[in-house]
C-alpha atoms as a PDB file:
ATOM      1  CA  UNK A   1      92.227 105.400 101.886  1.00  0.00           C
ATOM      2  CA  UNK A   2      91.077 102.390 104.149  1.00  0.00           C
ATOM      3  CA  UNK A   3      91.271  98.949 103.880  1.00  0.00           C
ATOM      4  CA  UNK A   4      88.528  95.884 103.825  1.00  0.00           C
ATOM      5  CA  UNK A   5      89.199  93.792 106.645  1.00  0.00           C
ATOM      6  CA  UNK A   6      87.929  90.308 106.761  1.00  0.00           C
ATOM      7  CA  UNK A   7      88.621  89.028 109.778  1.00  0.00           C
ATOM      8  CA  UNK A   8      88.876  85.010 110.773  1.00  0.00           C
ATOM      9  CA  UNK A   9      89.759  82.199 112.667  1.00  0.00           C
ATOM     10  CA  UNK A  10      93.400  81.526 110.922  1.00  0.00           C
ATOM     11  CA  UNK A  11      94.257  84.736 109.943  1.00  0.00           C
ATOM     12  CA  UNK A  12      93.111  88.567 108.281  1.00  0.00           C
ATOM     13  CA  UNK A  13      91.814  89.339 104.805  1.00  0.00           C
ATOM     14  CA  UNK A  14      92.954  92.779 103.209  1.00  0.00           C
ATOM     15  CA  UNK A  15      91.857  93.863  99.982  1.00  0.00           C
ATOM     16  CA  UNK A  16      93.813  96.733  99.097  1.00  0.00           C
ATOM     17  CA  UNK A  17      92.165 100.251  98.634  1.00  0.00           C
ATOM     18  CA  UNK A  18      91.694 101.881  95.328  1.00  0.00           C
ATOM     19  CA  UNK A  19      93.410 104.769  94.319  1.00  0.00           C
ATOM     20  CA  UNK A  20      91.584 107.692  92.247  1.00  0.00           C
ATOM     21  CA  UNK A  21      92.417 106.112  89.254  1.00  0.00           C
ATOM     22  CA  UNK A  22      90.794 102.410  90.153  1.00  0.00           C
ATOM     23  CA  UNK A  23      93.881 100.432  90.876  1.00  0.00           C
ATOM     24  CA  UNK A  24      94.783  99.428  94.474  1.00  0.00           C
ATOM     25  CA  UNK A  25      97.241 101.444  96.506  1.00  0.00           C
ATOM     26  CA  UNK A  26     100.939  99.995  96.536  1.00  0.00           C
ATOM     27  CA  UNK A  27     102.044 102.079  99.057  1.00  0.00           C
ATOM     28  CA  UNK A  28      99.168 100.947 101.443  1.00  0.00           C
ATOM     29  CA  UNK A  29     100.273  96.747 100.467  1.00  0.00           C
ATOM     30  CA  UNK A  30     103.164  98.505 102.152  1.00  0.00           C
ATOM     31  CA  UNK A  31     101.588 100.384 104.815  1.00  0.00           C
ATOM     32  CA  UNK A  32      99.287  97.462 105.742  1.00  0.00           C
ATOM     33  CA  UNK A  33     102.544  94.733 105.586  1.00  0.00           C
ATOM     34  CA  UNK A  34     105.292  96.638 106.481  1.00  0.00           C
ATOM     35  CA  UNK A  35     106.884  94.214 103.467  1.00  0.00           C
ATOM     36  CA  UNK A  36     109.058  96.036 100.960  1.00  0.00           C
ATOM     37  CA  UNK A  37     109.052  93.094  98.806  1.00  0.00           C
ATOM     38  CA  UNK A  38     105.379  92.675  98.548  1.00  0.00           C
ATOM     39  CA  UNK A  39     105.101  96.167  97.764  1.00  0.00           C
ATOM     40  CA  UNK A  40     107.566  95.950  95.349  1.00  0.00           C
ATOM     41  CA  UNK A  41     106.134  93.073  93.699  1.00  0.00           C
ATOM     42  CA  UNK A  42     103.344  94.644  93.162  1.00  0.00           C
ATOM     43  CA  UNK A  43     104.568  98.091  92.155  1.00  0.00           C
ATOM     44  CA  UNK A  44     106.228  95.467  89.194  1.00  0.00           C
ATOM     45  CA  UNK A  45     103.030  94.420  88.278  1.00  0.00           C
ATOM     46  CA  UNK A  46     100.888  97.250  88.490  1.00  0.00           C
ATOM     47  CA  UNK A  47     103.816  99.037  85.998  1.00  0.00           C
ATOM     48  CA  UNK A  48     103.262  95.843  83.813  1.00  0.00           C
ATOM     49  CA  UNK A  49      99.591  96.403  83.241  1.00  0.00           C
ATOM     50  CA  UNK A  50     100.051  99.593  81.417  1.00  0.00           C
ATOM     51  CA  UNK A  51      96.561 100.426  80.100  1.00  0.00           C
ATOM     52  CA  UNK A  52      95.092  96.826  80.570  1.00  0.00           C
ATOM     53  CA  UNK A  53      93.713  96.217  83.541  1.00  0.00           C
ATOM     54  CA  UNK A  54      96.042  92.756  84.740  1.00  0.00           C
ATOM     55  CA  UNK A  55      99.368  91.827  82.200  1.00  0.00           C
ATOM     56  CA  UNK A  56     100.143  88.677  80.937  1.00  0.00           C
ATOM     57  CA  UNK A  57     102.279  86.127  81.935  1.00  0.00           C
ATOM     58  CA  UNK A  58     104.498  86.753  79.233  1.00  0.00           C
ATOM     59  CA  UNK A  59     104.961  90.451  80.244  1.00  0.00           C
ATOM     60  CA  UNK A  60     106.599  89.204  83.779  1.00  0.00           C
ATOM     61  CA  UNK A  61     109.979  88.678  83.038  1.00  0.00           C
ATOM     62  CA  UNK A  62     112.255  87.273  85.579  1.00  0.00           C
ATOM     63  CA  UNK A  63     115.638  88.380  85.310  1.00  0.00           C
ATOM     64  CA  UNK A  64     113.755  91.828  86.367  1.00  0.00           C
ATOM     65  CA  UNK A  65     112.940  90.891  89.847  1.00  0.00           C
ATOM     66  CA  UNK A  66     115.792  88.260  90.953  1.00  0.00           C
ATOM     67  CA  UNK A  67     115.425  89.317  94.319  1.00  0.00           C
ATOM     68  CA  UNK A  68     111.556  88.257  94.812  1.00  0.00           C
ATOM     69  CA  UNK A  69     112.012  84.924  93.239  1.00  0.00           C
ATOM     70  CA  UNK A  70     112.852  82.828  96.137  1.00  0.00           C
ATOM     71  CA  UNK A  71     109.184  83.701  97.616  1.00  0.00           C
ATOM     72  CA  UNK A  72     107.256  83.883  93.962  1.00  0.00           C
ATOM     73  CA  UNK A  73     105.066  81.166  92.878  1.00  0.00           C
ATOM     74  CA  UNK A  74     102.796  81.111  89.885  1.00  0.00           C
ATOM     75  CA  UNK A  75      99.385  79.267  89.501  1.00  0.00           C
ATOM     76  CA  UNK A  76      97.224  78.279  86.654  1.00  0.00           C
ATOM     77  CA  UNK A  77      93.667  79.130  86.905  1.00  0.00           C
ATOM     78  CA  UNK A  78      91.624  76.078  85.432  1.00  0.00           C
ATOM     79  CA  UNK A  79      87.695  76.260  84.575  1.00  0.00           C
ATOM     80  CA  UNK A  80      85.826  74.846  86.757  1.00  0.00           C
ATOM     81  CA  UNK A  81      87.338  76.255  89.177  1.00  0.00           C
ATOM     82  CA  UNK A  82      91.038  75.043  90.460  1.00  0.00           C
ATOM     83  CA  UNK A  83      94.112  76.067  90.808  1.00  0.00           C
ATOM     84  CA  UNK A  84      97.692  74.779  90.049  1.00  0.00           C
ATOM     85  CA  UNK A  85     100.783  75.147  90.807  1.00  0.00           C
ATOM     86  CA  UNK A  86     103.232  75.746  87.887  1.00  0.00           C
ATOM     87  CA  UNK A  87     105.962  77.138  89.595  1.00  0.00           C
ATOM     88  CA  UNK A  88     106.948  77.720  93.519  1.00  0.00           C
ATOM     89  CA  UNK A  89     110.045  79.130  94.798  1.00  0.00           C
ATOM     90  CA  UNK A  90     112.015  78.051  97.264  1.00  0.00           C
ATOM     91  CA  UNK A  91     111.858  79.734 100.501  1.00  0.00           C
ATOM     92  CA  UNK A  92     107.888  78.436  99.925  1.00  0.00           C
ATOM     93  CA  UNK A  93     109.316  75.116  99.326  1.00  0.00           C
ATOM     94  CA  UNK A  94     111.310  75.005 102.483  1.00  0.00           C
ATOM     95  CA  UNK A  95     108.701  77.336 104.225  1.00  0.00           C
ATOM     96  CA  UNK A  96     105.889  74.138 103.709  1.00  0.00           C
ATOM     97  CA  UNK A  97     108.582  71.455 103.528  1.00  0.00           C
ATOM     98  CA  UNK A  98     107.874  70.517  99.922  1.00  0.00           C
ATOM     99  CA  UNK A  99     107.837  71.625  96.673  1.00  0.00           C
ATOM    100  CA  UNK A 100     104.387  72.403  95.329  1.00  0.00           C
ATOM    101  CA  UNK A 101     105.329  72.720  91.678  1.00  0.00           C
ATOM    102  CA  UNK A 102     102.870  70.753  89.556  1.00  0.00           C
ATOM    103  CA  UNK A 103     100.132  70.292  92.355  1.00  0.00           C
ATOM    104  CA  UNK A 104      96.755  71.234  92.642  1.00  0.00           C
ATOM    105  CA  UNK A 105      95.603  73.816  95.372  1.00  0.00           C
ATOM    106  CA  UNK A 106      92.567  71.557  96.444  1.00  0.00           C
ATOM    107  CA  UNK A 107      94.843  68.535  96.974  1.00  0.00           C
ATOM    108  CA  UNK A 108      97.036  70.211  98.897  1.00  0.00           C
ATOM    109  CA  UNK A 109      97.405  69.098 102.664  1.00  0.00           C
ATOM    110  CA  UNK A 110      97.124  72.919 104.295  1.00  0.00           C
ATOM    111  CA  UNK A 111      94.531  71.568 107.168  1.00  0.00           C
ATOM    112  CA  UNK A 112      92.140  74.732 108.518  1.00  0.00           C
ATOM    113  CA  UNK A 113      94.124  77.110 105.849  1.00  0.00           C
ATOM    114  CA  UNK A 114      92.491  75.068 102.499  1.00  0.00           C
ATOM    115  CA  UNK A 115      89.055  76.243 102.680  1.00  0.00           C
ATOM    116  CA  UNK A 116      90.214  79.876 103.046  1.00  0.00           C
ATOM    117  CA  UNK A 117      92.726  79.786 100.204  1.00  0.00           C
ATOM    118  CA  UNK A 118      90.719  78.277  98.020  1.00  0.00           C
ATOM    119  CA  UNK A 119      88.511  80.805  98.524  1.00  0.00           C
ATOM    120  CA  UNK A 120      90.824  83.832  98.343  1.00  0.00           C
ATOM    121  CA  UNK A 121      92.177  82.143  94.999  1.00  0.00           C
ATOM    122  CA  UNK A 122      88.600  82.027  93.618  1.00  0.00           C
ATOM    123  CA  UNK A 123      87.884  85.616  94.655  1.00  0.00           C
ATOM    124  CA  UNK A 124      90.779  86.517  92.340  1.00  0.00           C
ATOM    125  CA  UNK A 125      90.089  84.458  89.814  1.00  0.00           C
ATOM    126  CA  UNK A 126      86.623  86.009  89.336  1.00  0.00           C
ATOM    127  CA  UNK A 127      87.068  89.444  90.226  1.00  0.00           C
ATOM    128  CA  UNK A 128      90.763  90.174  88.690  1.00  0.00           C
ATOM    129  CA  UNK A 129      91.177  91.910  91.583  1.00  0.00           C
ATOM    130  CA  UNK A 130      94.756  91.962  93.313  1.00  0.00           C
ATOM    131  CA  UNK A 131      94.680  91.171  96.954  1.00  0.00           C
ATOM    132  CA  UNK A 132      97.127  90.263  99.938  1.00  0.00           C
ATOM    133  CA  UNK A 133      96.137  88.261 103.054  1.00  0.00           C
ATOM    134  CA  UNK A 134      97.933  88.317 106.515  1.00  0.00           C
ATOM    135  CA  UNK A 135      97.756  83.748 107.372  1.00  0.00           C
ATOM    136  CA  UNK A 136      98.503  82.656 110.680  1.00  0.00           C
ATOM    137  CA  UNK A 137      97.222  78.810 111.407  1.00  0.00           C
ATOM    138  CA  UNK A 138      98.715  75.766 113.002  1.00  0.00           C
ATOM    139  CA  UNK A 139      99.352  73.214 110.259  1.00  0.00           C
ATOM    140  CA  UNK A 140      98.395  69.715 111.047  1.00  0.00           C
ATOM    141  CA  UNK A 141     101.378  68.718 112.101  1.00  0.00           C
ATOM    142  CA  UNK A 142     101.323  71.674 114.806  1.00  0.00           C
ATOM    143  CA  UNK A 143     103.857  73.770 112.974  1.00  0.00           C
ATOM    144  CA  UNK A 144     102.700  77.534 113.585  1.00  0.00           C
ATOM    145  CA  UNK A 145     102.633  79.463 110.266  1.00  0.00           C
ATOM    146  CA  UNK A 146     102.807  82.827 109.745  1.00  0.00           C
ATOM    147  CA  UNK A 147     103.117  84.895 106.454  1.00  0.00           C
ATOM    148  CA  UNK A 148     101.477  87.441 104.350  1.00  0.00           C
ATOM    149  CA  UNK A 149     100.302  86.177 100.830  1.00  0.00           C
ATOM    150  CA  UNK A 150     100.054  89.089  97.508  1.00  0.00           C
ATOM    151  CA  UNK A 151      98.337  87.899  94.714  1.00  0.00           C
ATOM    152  CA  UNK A 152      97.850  89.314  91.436  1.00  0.00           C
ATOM    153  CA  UNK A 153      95.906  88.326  88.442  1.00  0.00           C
ATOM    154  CA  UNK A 154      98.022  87.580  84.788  1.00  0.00           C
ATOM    155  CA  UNK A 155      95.501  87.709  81.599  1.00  0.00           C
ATOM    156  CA  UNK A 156      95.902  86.249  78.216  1.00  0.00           C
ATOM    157  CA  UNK A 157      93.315  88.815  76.803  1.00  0.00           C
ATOM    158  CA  UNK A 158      94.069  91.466  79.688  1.00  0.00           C
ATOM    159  CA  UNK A 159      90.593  91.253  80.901  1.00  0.00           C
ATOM    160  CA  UNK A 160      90.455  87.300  82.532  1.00  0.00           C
ATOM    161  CA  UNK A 161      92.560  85.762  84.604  1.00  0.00           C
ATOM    162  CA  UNK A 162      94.335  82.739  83.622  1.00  0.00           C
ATOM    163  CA  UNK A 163      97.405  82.778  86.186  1.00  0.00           C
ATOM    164  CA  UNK A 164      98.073  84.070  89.333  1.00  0.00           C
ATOM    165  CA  UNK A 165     101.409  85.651  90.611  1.00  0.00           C
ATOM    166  CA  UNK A 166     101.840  84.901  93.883  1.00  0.00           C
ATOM    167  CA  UNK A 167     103.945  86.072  96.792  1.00  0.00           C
ATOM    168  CA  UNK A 168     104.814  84.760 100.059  1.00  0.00           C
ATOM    169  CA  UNK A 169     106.598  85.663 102.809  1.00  0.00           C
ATOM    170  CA  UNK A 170     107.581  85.245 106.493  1.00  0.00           C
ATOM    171  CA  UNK A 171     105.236  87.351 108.971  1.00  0.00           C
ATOM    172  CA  UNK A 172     106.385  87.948 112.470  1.00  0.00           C
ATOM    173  CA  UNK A 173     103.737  88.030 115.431  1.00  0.00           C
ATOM    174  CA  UNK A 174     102.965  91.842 116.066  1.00  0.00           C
ATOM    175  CA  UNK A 175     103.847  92.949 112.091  1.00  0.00           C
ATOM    176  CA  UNK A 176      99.818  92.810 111.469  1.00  0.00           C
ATOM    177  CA  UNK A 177      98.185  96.503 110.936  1.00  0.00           C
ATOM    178  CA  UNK A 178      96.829  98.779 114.363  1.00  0.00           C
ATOM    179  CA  UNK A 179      93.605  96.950 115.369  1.00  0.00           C
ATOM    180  CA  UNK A 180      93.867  93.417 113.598  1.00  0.00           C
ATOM    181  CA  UNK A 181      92.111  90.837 115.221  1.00  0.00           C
ATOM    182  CA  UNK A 182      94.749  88.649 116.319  1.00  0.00           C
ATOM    183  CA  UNK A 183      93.998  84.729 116.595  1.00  0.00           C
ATOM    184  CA  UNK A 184      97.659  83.172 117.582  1.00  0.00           C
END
């Protein structure tokens, strides 16, 4: 199995691979992050779809993955398209230096990184697709910020997504896969 890579200016895109039954390939969110956490996450969620193809946000239940909450976030998805914040944990908090619970994604101050997220969000949003992006960009007030980004589609009907369950963690320079494009 193989990933998509996307490269750009600020950072890689990785959609993960499919297995042979249609869903993407924890073990290479793993292989291609080197996070246990991310991997885990999404192991979680992938169990929590059972026959559907995304859960809903009422199936995620917190007190079952107290160790990911710190670097969870959850986000509203809006029609037309936008995105809001409805929860954001706090290693994110401190990671960005404020809390982004309640805000919009497209208000959000994230210099060179908006335009991509905002477009990784909406790729979600209309696909259903989980996906998990390696982001490295100088914010603009020259902080350097590194960290890999999971997110996975929640579904009121199973079928549309309506949230998005987020992860985000630290990434270290050199923890990208063999043969990324590097742009520090």
């Amino acid at each position: 199995m193989t990933h998509d890579l996307v490269s750009r200016r600020h950072g890689t895109t990785h959609e993960p691979s499919r297995s042979p039954v249609g869903r993407p390939d924890c073990f290479n969110v793993l292989e291609a992050t080197g996070s246990n956490k991310l991997a885990g996450l999404y192991l979680y969620w992938r169990n929590k779809c059972g026959t559907r193809k995304m859960p809903s946000r009422s199936d995620i239940d917190p007190v079952e993955i107290p160790k990911y909450l710190s670097e969870v976030f959850i986000a509203e998805v809006y029609h037309p398209l936008r995105f809001r914040f409805r929860l954001v944990g706090s290693r994110i908090c401190d990671r960005w230096r404020e809390d982004y619970t309640g805000k919009w994604l497209d208000e959000l101050d994230l210099g060179v990184e908006r335009a991509a997220a905002l477009s990784q969000y909406a790729a979600l949003a209309q696909s259903g697709e989980p996906r998990y992006d390696r982001v490295e960009f100088q914010s603009a007030n020259n902080r350097d910020l590194r960290y890999w980004r999971l997110l996975l589609p929640l579904s009121a009907d199973g079928q549309v997504p309506t949230m998005i369950l987020g992860m985000q963690i630290e990434s270290v320079a050199g923890d990208s896969p063999a043969g990324e494009i590097r742009w520090i």
